[in-house]
Protein backbone atom coordinates (compact mmCIF):
# COMPACT_ATOMS: atom_id res chain seq x y z
CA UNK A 1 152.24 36.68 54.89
CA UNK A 2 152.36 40.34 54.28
CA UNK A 3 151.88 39.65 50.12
CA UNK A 4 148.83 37.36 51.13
CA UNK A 5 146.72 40.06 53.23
CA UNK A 6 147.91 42.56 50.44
CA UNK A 7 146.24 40.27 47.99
CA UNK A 8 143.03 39.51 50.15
CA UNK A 9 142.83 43.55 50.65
CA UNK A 10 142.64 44.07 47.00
CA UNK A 11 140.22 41.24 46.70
CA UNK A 12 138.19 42.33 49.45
CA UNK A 13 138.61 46.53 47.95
CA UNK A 14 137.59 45.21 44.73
CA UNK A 15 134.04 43.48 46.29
CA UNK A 16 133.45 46.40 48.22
CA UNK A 17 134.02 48.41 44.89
CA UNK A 18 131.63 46.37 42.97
CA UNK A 19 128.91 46.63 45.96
CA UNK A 20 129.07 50.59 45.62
CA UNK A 21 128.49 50.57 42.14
CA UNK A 22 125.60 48.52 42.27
CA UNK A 23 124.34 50.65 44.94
CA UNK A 24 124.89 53.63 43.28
CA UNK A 25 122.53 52.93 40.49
CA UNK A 26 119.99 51.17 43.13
CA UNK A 27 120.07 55.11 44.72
CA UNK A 28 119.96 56.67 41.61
CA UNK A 29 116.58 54.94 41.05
CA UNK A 30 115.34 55.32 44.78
CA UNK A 31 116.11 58.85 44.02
CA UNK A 32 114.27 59.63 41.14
CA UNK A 33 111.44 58.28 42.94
CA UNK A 34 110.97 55.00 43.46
CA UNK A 35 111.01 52.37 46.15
CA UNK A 36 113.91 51.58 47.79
CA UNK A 37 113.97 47.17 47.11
CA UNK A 38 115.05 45.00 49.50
CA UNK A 39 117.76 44.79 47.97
CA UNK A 40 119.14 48.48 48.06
CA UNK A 41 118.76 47.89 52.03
CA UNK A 42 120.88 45.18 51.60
CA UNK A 43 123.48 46.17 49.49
CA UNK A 44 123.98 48.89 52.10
CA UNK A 45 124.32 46.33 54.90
CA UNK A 46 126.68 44.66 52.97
CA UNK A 47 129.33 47.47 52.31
CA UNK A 48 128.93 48.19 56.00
CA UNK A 49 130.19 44.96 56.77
CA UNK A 50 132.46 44.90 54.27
CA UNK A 51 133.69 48.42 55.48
CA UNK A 52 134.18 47.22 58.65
CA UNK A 53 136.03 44.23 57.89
CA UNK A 54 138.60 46.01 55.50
CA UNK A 55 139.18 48.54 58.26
CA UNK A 56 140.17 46.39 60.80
CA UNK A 57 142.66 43.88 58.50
CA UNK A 58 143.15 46.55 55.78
CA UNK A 59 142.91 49.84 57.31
CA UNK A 60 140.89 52.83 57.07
CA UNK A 61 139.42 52.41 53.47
CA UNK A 62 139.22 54.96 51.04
CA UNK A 63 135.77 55.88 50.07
CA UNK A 64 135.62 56.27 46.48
CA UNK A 65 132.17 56.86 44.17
CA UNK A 66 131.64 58.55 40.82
CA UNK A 67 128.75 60.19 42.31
CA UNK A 68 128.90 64.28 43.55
CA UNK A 69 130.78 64.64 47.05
CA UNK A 70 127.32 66.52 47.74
CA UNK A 71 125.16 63.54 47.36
CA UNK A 72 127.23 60.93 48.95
CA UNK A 73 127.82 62.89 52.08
CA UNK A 74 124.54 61.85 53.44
CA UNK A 75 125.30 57.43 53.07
CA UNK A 76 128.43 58.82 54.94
CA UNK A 77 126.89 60.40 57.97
CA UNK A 78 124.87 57.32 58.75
């Protein structure tokens, strides 16, 4: 059991790692000006959720982006 929800962690770490990278170049566009899509609004939704879940089976997760600490403090805060 334990080696299963170790397995669907990493699965679900990985998805949630994917989803930030695609949202980090959806911001990077957003903030050199243009418009955040529907599907930067999204994305951000989804790693929410995705947050949330691997929280409460996984634990707290580590928050992890190749973007400056200063920018990413503010998708942090809320």
């Amino acid at each position: 059991m334990a080696e299963t929800q170790a397995t669907d962690c990493e699965a679900l770490r990985a998805q949630i790692d994917t989803l930030q990278k695609e949202f980090e170049g959806l911001w990077v566009a957003v903030s050199a000006g243009g418009a955040p899509s529907a599907r930067y609004r999204e994305i951000r939704r989804e790693i929410d959720g995705l947050r949330a879940r691997y929280a409460a089976e996984c634990g707290p997760p580590k928050e992890e982006s190749s973007l400056p600490r200063h920018i990413t403090s503010d998708w942090r805060a809320g």
